[in-house]
PDB file of N, CA and C in Angstrom:
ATOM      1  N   UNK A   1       8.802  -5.191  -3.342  1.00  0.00           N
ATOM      2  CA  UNK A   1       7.499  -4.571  -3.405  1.00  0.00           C
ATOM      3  C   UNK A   1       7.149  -3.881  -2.085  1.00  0.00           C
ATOM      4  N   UNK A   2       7.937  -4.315  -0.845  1.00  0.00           N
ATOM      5  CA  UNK A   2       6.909  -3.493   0.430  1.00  0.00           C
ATOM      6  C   UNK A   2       8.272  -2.485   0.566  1.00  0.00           C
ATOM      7  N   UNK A   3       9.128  -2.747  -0.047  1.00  0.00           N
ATOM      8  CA  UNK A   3      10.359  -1.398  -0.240  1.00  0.00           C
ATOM      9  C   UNK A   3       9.658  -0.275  -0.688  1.00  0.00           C
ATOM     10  N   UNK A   4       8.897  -0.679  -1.854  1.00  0.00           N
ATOM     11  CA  UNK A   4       8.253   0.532  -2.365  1.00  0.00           C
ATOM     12  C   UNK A   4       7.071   0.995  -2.136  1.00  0.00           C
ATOM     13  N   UNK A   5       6.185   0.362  -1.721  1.00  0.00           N
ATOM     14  CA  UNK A   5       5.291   0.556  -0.925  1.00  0.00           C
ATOM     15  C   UNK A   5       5.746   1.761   0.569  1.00  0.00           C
ATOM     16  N   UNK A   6       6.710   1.218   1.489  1.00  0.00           N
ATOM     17  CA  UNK A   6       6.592   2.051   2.106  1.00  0.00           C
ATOM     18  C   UNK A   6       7.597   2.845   2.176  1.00  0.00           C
ATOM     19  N   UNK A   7       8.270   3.368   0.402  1.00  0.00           N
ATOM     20  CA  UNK A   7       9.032   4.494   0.673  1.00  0.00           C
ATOM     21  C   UNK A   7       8.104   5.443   0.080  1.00  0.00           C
ATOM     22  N   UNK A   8       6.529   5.043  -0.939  1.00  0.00           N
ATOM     23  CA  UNK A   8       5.504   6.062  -1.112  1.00  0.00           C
ATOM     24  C   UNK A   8       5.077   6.617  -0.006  1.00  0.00           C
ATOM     25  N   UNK A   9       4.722   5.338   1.049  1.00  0.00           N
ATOM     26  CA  UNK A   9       3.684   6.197   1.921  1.00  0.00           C
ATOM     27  C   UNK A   9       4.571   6.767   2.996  1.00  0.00           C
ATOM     28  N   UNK A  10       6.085   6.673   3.173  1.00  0.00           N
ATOM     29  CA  UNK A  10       7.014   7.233   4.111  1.00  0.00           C
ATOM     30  C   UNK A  10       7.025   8.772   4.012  1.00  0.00           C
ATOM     31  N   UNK A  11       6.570   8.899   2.205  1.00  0.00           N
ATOM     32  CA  UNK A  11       6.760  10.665   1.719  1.00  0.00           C
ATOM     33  C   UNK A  11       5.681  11.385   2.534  1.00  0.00           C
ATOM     34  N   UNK A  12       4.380  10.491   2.386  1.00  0.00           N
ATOM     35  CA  UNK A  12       3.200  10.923   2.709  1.00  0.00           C
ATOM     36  C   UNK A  12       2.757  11.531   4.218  1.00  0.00           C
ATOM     37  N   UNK A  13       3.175  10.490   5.060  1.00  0.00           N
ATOM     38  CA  UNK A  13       2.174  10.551   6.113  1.00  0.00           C
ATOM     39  C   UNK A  13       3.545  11.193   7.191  1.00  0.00           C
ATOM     40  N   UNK A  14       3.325  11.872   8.118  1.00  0.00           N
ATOM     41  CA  UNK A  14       3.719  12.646   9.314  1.00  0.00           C
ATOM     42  C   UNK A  14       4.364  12.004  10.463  1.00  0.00           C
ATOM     43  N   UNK A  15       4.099  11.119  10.956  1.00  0.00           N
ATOM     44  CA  UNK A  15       4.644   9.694  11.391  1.00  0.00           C
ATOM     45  C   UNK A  15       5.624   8.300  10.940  1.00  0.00           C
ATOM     46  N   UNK A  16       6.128   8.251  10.167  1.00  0.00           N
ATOM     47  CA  UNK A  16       6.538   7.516   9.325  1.00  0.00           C
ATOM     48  C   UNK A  16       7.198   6.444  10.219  1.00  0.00           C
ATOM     49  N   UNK A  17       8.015   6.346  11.632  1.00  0.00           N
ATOM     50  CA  UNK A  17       7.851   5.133  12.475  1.00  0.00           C
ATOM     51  C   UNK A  17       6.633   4.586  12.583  1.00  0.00           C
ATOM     52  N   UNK A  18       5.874   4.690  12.168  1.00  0.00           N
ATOM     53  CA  UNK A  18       4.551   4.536  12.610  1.00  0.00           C
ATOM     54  C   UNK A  18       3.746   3.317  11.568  1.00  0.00           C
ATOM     55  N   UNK A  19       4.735   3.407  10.379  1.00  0.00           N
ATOM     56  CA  UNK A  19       4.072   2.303   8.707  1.00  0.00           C
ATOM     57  C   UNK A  19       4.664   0.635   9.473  1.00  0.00           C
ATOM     58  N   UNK A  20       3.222   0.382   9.214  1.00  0.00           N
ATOM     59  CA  UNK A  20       3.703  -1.577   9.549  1.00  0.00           C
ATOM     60  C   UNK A  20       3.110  -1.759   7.847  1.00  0.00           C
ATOM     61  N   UNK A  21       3.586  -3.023   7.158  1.00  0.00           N
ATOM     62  CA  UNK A  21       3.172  -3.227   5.967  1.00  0.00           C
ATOM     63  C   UNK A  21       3.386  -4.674   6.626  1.00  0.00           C
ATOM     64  N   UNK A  22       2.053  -5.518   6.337  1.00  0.00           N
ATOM     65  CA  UNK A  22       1.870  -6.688   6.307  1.00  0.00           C
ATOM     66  C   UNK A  22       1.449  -7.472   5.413  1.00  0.00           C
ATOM     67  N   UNK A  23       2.645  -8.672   4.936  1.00  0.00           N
ATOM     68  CA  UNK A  23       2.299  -8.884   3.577  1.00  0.00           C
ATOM     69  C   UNK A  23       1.857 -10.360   3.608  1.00  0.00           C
ATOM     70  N   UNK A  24       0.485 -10.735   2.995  1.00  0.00           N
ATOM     71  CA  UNK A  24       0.007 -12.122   2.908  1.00  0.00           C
ATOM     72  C   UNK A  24       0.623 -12.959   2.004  1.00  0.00           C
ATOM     73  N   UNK A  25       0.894 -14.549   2.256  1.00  0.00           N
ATOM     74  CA  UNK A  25       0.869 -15.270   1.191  1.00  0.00           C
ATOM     75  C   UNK A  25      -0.069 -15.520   0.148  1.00  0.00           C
ATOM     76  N   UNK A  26       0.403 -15.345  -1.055  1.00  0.00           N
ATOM     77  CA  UNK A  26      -0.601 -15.578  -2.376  1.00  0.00           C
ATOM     78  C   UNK A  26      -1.899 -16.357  -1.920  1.00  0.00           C
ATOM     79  N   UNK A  27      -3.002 -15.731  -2.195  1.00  0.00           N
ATOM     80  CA  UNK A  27      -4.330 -16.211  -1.890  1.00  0.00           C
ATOM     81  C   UNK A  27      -4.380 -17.458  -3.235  1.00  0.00           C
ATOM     82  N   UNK A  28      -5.680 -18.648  -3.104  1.00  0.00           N
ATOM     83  CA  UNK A  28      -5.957 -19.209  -4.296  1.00  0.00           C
ATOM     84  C   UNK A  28      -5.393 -18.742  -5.945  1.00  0.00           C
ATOM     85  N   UNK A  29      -5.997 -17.261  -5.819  1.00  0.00           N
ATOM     86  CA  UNK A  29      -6.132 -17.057  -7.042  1.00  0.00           C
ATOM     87  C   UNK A  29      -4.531 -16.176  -7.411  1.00  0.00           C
ATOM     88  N   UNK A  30      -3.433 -16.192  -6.486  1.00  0.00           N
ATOM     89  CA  UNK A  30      -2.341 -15.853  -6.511  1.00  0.00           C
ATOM     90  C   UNK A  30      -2.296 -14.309  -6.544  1.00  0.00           C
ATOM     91  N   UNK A  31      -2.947 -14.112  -5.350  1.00  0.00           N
ATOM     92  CA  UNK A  31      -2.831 -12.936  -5.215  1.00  0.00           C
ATOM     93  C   UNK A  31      -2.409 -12.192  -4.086  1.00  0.00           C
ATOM     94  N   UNK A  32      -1.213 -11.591  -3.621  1.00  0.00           N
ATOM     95  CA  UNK A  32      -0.515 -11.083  -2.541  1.00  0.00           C
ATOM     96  C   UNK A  32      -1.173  -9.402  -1.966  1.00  0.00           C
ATOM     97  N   UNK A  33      -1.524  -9.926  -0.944  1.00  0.00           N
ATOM     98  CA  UNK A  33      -2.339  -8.433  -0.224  1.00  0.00           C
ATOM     99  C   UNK A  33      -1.479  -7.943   0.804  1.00  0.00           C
ATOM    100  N   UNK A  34      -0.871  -6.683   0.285  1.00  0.00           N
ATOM    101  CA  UNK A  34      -0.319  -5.562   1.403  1.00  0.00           C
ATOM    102  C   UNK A  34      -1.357  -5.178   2.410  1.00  0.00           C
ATOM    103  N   UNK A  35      -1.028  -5.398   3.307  1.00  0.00           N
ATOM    104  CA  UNK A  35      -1.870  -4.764   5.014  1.00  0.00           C
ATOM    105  C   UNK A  35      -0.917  -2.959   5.143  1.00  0.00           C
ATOM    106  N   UNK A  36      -1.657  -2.389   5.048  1.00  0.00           N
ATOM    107  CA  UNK A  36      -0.805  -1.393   5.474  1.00  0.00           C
ATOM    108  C   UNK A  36      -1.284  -0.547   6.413  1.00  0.00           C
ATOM    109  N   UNK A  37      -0.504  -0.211   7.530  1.00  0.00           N
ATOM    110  CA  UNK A  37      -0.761   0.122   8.642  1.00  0.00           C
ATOM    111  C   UNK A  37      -0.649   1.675   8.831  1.00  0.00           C
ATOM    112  N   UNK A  38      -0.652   2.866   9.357  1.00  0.00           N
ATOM    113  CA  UNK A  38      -0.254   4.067   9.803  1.00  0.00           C
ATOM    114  C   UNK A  38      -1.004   4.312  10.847  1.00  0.00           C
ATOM    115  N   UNK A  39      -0.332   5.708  11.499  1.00  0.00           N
ATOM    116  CA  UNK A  39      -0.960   6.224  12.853  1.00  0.00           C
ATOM    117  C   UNK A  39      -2.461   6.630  12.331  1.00  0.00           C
ATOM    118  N   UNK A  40      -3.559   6.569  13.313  1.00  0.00           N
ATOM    119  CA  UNK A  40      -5.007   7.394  12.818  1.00  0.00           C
ATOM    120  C   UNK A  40      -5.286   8.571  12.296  1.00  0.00           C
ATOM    121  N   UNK A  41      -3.869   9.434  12.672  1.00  0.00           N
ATOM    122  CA  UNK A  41      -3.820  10.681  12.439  1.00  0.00           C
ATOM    123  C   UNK A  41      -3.589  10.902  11.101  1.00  0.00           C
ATOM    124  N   UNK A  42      -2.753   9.728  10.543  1.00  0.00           N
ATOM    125  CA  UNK A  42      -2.488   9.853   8.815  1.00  0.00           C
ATOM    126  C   UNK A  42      -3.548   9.190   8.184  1.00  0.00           C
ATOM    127  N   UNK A  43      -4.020   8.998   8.478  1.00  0.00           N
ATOM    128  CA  UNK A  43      -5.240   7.736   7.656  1.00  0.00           C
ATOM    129  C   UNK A  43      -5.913   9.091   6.652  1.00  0.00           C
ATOM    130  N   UNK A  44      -5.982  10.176   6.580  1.00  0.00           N
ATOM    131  CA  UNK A  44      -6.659  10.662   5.778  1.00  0.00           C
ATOM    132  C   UNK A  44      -5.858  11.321   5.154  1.00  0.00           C
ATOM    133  N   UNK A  45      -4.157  11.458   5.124  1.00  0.00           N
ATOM    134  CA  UNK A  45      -2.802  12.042   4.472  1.00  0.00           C
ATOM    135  C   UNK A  45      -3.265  10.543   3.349  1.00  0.00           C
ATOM    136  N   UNK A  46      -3.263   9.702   3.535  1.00  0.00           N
ATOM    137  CA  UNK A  46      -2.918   8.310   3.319  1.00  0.00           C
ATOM    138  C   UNK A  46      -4.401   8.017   1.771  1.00  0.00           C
ATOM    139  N   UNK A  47      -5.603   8.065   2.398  1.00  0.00           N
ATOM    140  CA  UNK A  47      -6.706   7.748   1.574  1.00  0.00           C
ATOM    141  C   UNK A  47      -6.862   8.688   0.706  1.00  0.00           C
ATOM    142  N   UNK A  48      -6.864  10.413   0.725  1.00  0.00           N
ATOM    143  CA  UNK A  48      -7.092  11.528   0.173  1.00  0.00           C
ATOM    144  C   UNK A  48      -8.529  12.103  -0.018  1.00  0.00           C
ATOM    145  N   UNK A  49      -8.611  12.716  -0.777  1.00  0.00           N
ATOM    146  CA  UNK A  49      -9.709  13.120  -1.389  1.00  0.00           C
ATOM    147  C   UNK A  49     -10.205  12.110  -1.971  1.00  0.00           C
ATOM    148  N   UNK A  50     -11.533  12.115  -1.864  1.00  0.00           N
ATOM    149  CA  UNK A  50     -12.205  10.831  -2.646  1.00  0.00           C
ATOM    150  C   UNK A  50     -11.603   9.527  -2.971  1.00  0.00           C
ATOM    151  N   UNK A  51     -10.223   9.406  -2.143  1.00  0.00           N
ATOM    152  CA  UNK A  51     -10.106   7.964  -2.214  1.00  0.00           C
ATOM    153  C   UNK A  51      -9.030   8.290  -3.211  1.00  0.00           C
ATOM    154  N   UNK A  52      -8.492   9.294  -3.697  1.00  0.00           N
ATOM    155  CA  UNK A  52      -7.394   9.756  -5.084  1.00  0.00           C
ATOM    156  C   UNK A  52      -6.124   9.123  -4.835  1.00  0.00           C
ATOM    157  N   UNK A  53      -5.505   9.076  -3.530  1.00  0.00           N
ATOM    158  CA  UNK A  53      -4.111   8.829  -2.990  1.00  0.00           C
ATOM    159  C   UNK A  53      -4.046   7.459  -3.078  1.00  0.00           C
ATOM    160  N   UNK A  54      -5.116   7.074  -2.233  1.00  0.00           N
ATOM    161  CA  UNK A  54      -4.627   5.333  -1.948  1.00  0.00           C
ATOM    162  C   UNK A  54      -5.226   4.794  -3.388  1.00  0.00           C
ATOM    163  N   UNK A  55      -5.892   5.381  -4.767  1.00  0.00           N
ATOM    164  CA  UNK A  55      -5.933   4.950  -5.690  1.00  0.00           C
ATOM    165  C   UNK A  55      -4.843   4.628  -6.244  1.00  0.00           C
ATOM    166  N   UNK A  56      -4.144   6.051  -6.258  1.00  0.00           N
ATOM    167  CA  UNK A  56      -2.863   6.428  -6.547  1.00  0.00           C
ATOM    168  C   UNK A  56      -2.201   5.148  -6.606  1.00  0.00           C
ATOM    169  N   UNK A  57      -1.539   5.265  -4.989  1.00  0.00           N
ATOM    170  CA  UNK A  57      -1.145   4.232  -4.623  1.00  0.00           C
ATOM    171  C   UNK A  57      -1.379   2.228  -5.013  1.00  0.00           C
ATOM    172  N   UNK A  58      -2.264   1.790  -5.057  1.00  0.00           N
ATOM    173  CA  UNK A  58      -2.977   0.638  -5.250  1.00  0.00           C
ATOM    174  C   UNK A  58      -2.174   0.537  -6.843  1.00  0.00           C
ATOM    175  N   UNK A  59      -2.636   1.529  -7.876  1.00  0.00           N
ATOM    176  CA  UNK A  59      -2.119   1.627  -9.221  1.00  0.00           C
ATOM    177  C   UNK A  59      -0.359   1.054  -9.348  1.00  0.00           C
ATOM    178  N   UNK A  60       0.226   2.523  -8.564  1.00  0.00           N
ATOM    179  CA  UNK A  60       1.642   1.953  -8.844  1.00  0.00           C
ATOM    180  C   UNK A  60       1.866   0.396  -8.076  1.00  0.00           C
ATOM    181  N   UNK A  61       1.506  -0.024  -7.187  1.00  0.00           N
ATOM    182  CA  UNK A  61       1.545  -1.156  -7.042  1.00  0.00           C
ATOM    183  C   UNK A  61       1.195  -2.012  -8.138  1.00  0.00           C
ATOM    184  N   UNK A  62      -0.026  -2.371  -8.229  1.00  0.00           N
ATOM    185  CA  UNK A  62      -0.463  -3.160  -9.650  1.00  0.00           C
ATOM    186  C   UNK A  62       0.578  -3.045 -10.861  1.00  0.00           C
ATOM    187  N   UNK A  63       1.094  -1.875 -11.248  1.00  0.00           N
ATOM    188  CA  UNK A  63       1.949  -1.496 -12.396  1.00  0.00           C
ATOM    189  C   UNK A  63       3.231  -2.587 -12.295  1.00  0.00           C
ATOM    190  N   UNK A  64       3.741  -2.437 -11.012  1.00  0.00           N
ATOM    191  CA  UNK A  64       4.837  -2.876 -10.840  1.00  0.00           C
ATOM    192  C   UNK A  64       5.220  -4.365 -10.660  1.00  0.00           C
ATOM    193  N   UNK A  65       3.683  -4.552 -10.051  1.00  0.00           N
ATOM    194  CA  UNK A  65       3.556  -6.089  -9.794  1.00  0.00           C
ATOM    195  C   UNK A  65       3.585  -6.714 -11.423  1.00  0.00           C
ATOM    196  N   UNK A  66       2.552  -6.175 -12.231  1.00  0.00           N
ATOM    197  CA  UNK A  66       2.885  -6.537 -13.281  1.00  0.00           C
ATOM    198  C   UNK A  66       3.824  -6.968 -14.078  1.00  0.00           C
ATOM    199  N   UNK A  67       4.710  -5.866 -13.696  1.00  0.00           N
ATOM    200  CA  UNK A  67       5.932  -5.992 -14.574  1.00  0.00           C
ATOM    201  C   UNK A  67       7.115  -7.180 -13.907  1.00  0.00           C
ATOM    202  N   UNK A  68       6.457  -7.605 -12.780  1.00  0.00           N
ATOM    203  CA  UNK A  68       6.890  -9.295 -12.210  1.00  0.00           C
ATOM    204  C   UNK A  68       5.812 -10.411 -12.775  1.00  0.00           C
ATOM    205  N   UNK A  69       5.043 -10.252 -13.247  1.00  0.00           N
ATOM    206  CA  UNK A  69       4.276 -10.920 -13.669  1.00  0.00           C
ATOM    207  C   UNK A  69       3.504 -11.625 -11.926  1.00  0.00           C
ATOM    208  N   UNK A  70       3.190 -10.800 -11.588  1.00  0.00           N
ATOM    209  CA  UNK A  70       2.705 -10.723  -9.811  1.00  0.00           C
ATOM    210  C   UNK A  70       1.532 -10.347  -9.884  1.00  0.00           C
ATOM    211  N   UNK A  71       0.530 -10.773  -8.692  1.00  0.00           N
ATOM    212  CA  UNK A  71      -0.676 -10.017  -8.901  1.00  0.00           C
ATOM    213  C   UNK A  71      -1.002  -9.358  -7.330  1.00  0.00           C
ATOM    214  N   UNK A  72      -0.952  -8.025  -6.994  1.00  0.00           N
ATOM    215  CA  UNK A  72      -1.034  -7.198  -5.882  1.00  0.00           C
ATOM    216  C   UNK A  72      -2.481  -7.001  -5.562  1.00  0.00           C
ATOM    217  N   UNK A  73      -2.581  -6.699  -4.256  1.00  0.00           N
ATOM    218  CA  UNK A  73      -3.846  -5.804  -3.677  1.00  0.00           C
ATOM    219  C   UNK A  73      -3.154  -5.062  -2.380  1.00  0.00           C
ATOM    220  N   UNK A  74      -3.683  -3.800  -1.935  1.00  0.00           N
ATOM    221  CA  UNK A  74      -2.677  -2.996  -1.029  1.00  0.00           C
ATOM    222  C   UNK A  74      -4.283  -2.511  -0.137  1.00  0.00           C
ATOM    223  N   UNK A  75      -4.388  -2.750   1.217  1.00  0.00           N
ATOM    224  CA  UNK A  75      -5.630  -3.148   2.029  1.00  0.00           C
ATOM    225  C   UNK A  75      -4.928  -1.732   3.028  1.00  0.00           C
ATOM    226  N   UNK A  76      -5.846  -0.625   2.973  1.00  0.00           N
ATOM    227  CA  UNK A  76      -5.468   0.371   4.094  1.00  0.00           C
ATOM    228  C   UNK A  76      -6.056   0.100   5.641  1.00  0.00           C
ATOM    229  N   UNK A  77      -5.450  -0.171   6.064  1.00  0.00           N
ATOM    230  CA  UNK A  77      -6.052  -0.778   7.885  1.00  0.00           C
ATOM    231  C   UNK A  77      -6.093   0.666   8.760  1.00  0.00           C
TER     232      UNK A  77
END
């Protein structure tokens, strides 16, 4: 999961040494939260328009987690 996570946002952002993905252990309710990191300069390559990209993003996560029977959240820092 943070394979794919940061070969999306590797396409995206201008910096790409720059992606830390920090991944929590399952909260109570079993739920694993991506920290994801980039330079300041990408933070708006990264969120988009109205929030469209890192929707984007958040989605194919969820999709995939699913299909592990996993439950994701992806936290833009």
């Amino acid at each position: 999961m943070e394979d794919l996570l940061f070969t999306v946002v590797k396409g995206l952002v201008e910096y790409p040494e720059q992606i830390h993905i920090e991944v929590d252990e399952p909260n109570e309710e079993g739920i694993v939260v991506y920290r994801l990191h980039v330079a300041e300069s990408d933070m708006g390559r990264i969120i988009g328009k109205q929030g469209r990209i890192a929707n984007a993003i958040r989605t194919i996560m969820r999709a995939i987690a699913t299909r592990n029977d996993l439950k994701v959240a992806v936290e833009i820092v």
